[in-house]
N, C-alpha and C. Protein backbone atom coordinates (compact mmCIF):
# COMPACT_ATOMS: atom_id res chain seq x y z
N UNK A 1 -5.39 -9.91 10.49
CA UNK A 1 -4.02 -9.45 10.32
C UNK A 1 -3.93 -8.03 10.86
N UNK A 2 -2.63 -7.29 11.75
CA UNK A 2 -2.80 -6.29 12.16
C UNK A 2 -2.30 -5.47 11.34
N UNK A 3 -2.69 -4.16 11.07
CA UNK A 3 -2.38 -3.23 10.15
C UNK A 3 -0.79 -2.83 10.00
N UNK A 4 -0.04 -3.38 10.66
CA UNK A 4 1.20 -2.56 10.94
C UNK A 4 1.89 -3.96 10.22
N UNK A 5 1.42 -5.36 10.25
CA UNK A 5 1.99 -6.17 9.60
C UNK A 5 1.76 -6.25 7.79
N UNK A 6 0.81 -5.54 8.34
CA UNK A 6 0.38 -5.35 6.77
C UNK A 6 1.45 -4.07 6.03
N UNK A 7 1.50 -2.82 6.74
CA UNK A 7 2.42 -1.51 6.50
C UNK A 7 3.88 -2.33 5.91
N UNK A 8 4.50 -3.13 7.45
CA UNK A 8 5.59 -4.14 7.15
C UNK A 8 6.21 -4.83 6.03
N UNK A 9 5.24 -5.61 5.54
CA UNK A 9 5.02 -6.53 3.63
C UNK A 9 5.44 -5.62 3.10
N UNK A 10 4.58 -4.11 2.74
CA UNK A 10 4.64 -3.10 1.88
C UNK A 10 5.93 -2.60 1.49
N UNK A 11 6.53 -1.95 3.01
CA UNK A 11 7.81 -1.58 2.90
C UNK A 11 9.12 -2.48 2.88
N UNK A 12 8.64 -3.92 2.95
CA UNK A 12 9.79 -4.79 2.36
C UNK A 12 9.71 -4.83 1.21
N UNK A 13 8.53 -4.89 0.10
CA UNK A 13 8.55 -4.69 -1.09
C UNK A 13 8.68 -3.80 -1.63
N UNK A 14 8.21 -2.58 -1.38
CA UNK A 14 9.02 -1.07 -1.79
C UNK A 14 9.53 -0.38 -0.80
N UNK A 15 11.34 -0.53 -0.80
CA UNK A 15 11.81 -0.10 0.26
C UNK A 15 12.23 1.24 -0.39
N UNK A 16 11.96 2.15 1.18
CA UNK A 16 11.92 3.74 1.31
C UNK A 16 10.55 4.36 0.99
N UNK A 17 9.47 3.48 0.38
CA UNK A 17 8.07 3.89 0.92
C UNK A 17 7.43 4.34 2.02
N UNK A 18 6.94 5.43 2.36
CA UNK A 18 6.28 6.05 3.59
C UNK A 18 4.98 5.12 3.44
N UNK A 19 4.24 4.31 4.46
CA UNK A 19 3.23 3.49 4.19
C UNK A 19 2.69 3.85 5.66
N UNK A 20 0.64 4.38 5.74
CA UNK A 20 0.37 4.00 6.61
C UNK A 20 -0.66 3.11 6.37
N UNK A 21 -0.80 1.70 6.81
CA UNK A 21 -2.00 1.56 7.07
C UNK A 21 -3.15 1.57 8.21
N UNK A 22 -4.60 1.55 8.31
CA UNK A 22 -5.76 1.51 9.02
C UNK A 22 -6.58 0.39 9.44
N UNK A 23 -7.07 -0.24 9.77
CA UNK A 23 -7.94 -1.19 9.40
C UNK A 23 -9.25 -0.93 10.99
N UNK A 24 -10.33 -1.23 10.80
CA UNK A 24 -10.82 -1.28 12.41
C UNK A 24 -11.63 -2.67 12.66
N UNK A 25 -11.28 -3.29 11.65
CA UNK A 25 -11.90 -4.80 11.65
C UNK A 25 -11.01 -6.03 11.54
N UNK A 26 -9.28 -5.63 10.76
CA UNK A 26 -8.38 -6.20 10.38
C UNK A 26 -8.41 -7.50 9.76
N UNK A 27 -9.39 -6.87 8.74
CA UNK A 27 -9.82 -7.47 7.13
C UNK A 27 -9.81 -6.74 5.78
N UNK A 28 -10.24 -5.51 6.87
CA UNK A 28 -10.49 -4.49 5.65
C UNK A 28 -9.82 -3.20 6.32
N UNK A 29 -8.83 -3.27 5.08
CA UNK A 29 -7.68 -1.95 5.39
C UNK A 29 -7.92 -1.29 3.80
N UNK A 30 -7.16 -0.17 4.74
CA UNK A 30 -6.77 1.26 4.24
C UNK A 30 -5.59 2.11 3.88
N UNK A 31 -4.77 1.96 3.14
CA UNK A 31 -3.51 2.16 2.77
C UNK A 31 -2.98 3.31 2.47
N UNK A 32 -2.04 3.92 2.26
CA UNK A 32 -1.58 5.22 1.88
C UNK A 32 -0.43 4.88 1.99
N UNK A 33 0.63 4.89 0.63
CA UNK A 33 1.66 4.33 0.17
C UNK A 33 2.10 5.17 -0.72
N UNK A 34 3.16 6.40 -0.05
CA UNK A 34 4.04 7.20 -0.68
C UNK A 34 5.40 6.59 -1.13
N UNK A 35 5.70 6.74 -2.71
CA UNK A 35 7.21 5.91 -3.09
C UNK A 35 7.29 6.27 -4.13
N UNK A 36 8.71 6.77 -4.21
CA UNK A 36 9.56 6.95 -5.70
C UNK A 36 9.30 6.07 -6.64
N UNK A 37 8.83 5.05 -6.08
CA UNK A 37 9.19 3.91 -7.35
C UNK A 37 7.65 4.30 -8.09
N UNK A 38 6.67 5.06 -7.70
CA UNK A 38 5.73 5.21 -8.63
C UNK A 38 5.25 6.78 -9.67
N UNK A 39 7.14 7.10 -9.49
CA UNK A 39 6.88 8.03 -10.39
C UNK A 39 6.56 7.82 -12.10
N UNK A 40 6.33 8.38 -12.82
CA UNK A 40 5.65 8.21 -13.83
C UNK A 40 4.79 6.90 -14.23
N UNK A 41 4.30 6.11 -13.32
CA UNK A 41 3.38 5.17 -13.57
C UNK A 41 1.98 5.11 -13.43
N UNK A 42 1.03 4.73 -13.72
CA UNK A 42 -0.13 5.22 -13.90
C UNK A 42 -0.80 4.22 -12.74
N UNK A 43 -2.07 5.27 -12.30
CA UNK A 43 -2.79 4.60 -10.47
C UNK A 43 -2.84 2.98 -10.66
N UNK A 44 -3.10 2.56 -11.97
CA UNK A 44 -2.97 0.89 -11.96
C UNK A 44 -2.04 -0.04 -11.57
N UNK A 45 -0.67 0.77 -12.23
CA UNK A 45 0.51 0.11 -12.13
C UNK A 45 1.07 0.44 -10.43
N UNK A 46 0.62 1.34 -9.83
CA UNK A 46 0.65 1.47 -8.72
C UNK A 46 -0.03 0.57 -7.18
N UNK A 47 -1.37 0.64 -7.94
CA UNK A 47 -1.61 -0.76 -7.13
C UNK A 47 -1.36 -1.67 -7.21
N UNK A 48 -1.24 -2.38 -8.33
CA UNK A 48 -0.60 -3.50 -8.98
C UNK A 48 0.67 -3.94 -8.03
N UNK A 49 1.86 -3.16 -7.95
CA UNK A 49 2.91 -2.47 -7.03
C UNK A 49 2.58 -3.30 -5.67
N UNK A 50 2.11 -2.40 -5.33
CA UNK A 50 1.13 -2.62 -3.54
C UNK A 50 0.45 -4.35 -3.73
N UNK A 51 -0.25 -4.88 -4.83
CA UNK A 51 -0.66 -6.02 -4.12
C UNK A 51 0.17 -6.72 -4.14
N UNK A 52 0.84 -6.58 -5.55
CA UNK A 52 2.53 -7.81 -5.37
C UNK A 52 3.23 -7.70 -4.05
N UNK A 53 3.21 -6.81 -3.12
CA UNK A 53 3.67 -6.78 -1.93
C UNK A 53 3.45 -7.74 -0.62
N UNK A 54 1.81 -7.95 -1.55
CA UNK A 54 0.90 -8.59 -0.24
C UNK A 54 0.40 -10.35 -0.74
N UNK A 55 1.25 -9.89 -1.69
CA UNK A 55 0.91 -11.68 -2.73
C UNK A 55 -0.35 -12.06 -2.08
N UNK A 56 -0.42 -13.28 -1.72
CA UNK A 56 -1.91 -14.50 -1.78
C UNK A 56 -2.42 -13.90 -0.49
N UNK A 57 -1.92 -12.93 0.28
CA UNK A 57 -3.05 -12.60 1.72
C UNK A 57 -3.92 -11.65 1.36
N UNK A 58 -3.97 -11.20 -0.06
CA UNK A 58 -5.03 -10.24 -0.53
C UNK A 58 -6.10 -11.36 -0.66
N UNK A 59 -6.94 -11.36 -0.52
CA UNK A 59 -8.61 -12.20 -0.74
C UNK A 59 -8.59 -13.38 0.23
N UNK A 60 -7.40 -13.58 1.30
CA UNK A 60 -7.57 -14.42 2.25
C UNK A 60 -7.64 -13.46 3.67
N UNK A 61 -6.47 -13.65 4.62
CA UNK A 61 -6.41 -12.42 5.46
C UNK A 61 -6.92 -11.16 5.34
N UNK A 62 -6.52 -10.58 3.78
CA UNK A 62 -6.92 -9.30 3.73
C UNK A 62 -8.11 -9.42 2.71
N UNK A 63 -9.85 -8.93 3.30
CA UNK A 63 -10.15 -9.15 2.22
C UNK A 63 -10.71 -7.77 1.45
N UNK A 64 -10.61 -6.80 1.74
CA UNK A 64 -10.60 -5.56 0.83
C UNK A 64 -9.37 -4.88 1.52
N UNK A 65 -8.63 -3.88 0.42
CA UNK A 65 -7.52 -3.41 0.45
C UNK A 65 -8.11 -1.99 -0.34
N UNK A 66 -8.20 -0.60 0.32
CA UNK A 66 -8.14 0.30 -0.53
C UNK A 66 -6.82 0.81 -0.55
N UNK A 67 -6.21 1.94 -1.28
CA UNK A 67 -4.80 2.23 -1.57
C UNK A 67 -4.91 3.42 -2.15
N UNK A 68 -3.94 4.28 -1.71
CA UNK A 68 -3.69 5.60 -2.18
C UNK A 68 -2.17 5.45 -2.27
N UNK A 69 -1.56 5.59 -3.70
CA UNK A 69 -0.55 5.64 -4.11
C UNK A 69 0.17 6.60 -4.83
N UNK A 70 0.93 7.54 -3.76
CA UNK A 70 1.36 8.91 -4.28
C UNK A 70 3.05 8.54 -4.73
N UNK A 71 3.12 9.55 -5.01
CA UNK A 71 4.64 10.29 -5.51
C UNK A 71 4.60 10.92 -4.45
N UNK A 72 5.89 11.12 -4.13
CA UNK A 72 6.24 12.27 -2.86
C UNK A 72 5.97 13.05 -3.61
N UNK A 73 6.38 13.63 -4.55
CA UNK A 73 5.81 15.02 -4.95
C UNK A 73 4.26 15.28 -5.08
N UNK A 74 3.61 14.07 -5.37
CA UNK A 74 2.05 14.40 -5.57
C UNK A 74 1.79 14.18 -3.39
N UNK A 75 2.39 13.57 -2.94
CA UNK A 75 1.94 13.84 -1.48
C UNK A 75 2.11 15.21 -1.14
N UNK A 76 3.62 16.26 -1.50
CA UNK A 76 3.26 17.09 -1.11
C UNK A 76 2.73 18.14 -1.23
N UNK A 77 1.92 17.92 -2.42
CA UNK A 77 1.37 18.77 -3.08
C UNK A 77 -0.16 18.48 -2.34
N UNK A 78 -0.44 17.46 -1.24
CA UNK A 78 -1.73 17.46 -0.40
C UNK A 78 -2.16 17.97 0.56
């Protein structure tokens, strides 16, 4: 799967998310997923977030997914 279809899923499921993803094998990606919607929620409920995005292509297409899930404010505080 190419990384940008993967970015794609993300930001249909949390729309106005800044999302990049990486991958150099396009199995195993690398995420960074800035969105309002994870203000006051804790890093779990955040990924949690992100895989519901990617429903059943997590452990098929995709088979590791890391994720960095900011708050715009915690992004710009990087």
């Amino acid at each position: 799967m190419h990384p940008e279809k993967v970015a794609e899923l993300i930001r249909a499921g949390l729309p106005g998310a800044l999302v990049v993803v990486q991958s150099e094998d396009q199995t195993h990606f690398a995420t960074r997923v800035v969105s309002e919607a994870f203000v006051g929620k804790r890093s779990i409920a955040r990924h949690q977030m992100v895989y519901r995005t990617l429903g059943e292509l997590v452990g098929r297409e995709i088979h590791a997914l890391s994720i960095e899930a900011l708050t715009p404010e915690e992004a710009g505080a990087r």
